[in-house]
C-alpha atoms as a PDB file:
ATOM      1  CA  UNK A   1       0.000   0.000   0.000  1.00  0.00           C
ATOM      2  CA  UNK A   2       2.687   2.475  -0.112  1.00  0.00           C
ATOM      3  CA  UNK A   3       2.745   2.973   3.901  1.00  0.00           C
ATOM      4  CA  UNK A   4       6.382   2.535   5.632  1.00  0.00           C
ATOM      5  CA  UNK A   5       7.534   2.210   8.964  1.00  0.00           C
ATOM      6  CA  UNK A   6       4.710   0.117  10.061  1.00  0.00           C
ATOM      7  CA  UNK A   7       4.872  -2.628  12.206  1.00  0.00           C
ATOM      8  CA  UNK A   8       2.134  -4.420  12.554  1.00  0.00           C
ATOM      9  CA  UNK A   9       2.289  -7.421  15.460  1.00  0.00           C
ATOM     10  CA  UNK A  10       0.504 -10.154  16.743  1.00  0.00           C
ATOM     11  CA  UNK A  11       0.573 -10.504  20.315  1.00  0.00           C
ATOM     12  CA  UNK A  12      -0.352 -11.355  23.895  1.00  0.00           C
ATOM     13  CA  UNK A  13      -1.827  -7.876  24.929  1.00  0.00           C
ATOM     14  CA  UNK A  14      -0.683  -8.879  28.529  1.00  0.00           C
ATOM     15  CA  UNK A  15       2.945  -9.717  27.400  1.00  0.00           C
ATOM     16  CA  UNK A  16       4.034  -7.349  24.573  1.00  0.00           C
ATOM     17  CA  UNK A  17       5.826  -4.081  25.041  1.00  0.00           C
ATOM     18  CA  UNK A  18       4.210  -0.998  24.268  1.00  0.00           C
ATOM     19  CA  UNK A  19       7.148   1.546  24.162  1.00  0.00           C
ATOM     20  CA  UNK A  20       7.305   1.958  20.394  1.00  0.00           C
ATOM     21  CA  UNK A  21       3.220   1.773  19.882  1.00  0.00           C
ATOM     22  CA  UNK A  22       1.449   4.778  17.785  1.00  0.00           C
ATOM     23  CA  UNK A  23      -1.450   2.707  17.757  1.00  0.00           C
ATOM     24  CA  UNK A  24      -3.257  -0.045  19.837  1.00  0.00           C
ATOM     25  CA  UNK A  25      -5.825  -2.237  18.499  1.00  0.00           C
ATOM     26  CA  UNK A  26      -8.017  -5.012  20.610  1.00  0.00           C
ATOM     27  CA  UNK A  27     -10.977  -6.974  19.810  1.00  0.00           C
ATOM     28  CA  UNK A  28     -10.794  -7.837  23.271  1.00  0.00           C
ATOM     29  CA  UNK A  29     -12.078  -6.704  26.744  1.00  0.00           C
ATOM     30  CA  UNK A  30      -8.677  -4.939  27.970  1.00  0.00           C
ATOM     31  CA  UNK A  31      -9.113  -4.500  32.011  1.00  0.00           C
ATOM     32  CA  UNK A  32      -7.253  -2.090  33.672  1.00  0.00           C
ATOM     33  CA  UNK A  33      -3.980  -3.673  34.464  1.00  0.00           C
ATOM     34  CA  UNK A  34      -3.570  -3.433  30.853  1.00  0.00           C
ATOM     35  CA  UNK A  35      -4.952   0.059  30.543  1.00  0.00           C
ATOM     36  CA  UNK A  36      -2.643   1.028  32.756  1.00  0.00           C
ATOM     37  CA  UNK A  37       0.400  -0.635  31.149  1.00  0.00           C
ATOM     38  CA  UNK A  38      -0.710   0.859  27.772  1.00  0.00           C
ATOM     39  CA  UNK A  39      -0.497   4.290  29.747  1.00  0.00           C
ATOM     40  CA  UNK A  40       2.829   4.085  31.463  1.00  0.00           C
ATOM     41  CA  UNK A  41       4.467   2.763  28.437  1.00  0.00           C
ATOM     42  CA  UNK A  42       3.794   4.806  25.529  1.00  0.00           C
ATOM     43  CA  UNK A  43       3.944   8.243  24.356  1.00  0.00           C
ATOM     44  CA  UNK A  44       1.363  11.179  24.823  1.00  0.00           C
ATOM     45  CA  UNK A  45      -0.789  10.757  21.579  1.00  0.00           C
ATOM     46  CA  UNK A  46      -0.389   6.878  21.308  1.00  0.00           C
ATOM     47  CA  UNK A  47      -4.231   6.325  19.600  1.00  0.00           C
ATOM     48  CA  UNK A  48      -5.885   3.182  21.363  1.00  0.00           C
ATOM     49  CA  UNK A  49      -8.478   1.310  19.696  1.00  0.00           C
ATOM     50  CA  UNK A  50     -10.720  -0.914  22.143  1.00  0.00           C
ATOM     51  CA  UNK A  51     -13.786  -3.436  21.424  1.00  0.00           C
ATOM     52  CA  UNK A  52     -16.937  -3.828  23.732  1.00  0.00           C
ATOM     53  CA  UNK A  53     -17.811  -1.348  27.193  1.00  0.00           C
ATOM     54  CA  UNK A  54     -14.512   1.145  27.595  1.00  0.00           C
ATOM     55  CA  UNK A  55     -13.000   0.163  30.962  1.00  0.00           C
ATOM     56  CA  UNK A  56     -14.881   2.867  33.438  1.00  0.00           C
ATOM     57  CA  UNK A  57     -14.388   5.964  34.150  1.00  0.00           C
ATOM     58  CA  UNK A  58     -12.157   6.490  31.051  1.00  0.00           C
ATOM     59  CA  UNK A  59     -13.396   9.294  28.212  1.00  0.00           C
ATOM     60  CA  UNK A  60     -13.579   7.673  24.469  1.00  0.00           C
ATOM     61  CA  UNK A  61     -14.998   9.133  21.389  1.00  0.00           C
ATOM     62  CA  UNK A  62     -16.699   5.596  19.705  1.00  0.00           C
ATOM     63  CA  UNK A  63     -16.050   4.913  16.066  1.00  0.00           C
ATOM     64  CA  UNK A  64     -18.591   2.281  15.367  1.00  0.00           C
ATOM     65  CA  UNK A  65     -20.077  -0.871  16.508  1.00  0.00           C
ATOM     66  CA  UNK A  66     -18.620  -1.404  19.712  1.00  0.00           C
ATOM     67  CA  UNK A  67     -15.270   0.184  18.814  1.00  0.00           C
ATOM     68  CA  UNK A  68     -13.759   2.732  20.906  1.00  0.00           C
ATOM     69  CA  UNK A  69     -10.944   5.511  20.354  1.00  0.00           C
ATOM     70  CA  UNK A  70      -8.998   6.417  23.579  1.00  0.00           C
ATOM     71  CA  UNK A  71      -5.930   8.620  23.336  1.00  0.00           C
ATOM     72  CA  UNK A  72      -2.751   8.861  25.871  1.00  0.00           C
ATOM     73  CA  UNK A  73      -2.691  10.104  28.426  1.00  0.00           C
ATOM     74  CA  UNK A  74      -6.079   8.962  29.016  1.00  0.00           C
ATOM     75  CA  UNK A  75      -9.124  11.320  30.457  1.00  0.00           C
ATOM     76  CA  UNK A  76     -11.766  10.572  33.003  1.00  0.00           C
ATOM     77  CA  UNK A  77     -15.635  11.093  31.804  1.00  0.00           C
ATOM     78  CA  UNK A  78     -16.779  14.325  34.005  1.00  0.00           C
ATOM     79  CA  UNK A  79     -19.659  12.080  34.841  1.00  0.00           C
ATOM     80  CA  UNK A  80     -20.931   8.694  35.138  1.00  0.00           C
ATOM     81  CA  UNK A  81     -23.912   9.689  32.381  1.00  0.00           C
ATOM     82  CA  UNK A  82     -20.976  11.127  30.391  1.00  0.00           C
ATOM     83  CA  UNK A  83     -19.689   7.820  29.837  1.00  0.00           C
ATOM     84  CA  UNK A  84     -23.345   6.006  29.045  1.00  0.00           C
ATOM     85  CA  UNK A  85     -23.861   8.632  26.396  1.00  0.00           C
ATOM     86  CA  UNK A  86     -20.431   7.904  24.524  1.00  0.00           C
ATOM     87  CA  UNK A  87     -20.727   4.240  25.059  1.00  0.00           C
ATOM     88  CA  UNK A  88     -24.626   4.495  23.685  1.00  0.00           C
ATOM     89  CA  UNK A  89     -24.126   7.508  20.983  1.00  0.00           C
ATOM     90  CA  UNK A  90     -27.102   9.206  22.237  1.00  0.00           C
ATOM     91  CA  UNK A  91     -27.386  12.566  23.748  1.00  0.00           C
ATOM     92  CA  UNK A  92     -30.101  11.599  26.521  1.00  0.00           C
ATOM     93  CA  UNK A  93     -27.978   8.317  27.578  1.00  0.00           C
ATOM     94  CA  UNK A  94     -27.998   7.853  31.638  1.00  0.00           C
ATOM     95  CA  UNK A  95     -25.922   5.366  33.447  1.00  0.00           C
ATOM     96  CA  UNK A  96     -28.929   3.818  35.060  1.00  0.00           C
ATOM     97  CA  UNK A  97     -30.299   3.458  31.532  1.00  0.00           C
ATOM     98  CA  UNK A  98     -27.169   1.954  30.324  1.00  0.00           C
ATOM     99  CA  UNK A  99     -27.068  -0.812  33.047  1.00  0.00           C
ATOM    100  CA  UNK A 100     -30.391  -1.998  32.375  1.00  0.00           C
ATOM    101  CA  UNK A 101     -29.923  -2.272  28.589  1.00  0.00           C
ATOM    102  CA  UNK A 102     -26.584  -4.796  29.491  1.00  0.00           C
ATOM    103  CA  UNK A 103     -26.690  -8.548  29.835  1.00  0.00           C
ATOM    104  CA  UNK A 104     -26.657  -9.324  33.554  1.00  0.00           C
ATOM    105  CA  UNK A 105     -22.754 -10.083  33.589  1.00  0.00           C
ATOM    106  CA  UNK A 106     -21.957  -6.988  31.548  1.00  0.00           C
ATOM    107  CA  UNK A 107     -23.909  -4.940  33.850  1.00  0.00           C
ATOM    108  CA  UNK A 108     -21.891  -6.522  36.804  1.00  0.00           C
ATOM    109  CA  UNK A 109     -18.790  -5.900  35.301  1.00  0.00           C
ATOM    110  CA  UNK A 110     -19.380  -2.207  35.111  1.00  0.00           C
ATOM    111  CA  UNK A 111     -20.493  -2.033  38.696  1.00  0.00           C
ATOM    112  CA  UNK A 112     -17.200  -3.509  39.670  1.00  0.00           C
ATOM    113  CA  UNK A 113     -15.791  -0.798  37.710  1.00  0.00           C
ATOM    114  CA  UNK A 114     -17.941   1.500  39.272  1.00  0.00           C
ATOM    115  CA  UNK A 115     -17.059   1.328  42.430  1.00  0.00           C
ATOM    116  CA  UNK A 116     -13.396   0.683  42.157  1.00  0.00           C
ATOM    117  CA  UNK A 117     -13.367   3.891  39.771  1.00  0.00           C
ATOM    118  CA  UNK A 118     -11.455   5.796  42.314  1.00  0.00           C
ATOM    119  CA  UNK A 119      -8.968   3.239  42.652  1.00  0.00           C
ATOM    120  CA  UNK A 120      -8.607   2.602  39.201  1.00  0.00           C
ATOM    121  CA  UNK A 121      -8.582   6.082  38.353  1.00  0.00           C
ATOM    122  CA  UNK A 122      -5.292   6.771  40.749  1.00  0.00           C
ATOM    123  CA  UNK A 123      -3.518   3.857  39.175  1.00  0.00           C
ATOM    124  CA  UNK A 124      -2.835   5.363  35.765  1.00  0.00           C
ATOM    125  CA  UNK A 125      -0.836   7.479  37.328  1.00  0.00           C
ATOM    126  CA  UNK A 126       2.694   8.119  35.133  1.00  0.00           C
ATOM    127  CA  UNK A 127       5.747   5.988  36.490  1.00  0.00           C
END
């Protein structure tokens, strides 16, 4: 295609390095140990590319489907409806309303999330 310097590799998102990355892409959940991996490892501006509910409280513009774009450093949603109305692409999205359109275990996952937002939060952090 005419594109160099591109490296494009097929790995173990929990094993690989990230230090060279411009771009991230996963078709799978990433939790946060990885999220915050991704964040101490590469540069401001890396572009990250994530499948299915973005890990909470993080701020992503979505792309389409269930694909998310997240940027380095990541940013926190100013509010938990915030986050339902990116996930949803609706202006009038609530968390509440987000929950109860999940499966059961999706919904769970998020309130583990939830709560341990704070925590989660602190951890990305910068090494």
């Amino acid at each position: 295609m005419g594109v160099k310097n591109v490296r494009i590799t097929w790995n173990d998102i929990e094993r690989v390095s990230y230090h060279r990355a411009t771009i991230l892409y996963s078709v799978i959940y990433v939790g946060f140990s990885i999220i915050k991996k991704i964040q101490n490892q590469t540069a401001a501006g890396t572009k990250v590319v994530l499948y299915g509910i973005p890990p909470f409280p993080l701020k992503s513009k979505k792309l389409f489907g269930n694909y998310h774009l997240f940027q380095t450093p990541f940013e926190r949603v100013q509010t938990d409806d915030e986050f339902a109305r990116i996930f949803k692409g609706r202006k009038k999205s609530t968390l509440e309303g987000m929950l109860k359109s999940l499966d059961r275990e999706q919904a769970n996952d998020l309130k583990f999330e939830i709560r341990n937002s704070h925590v989660n939060w602190k951890s990305l952090r910068r090494n």
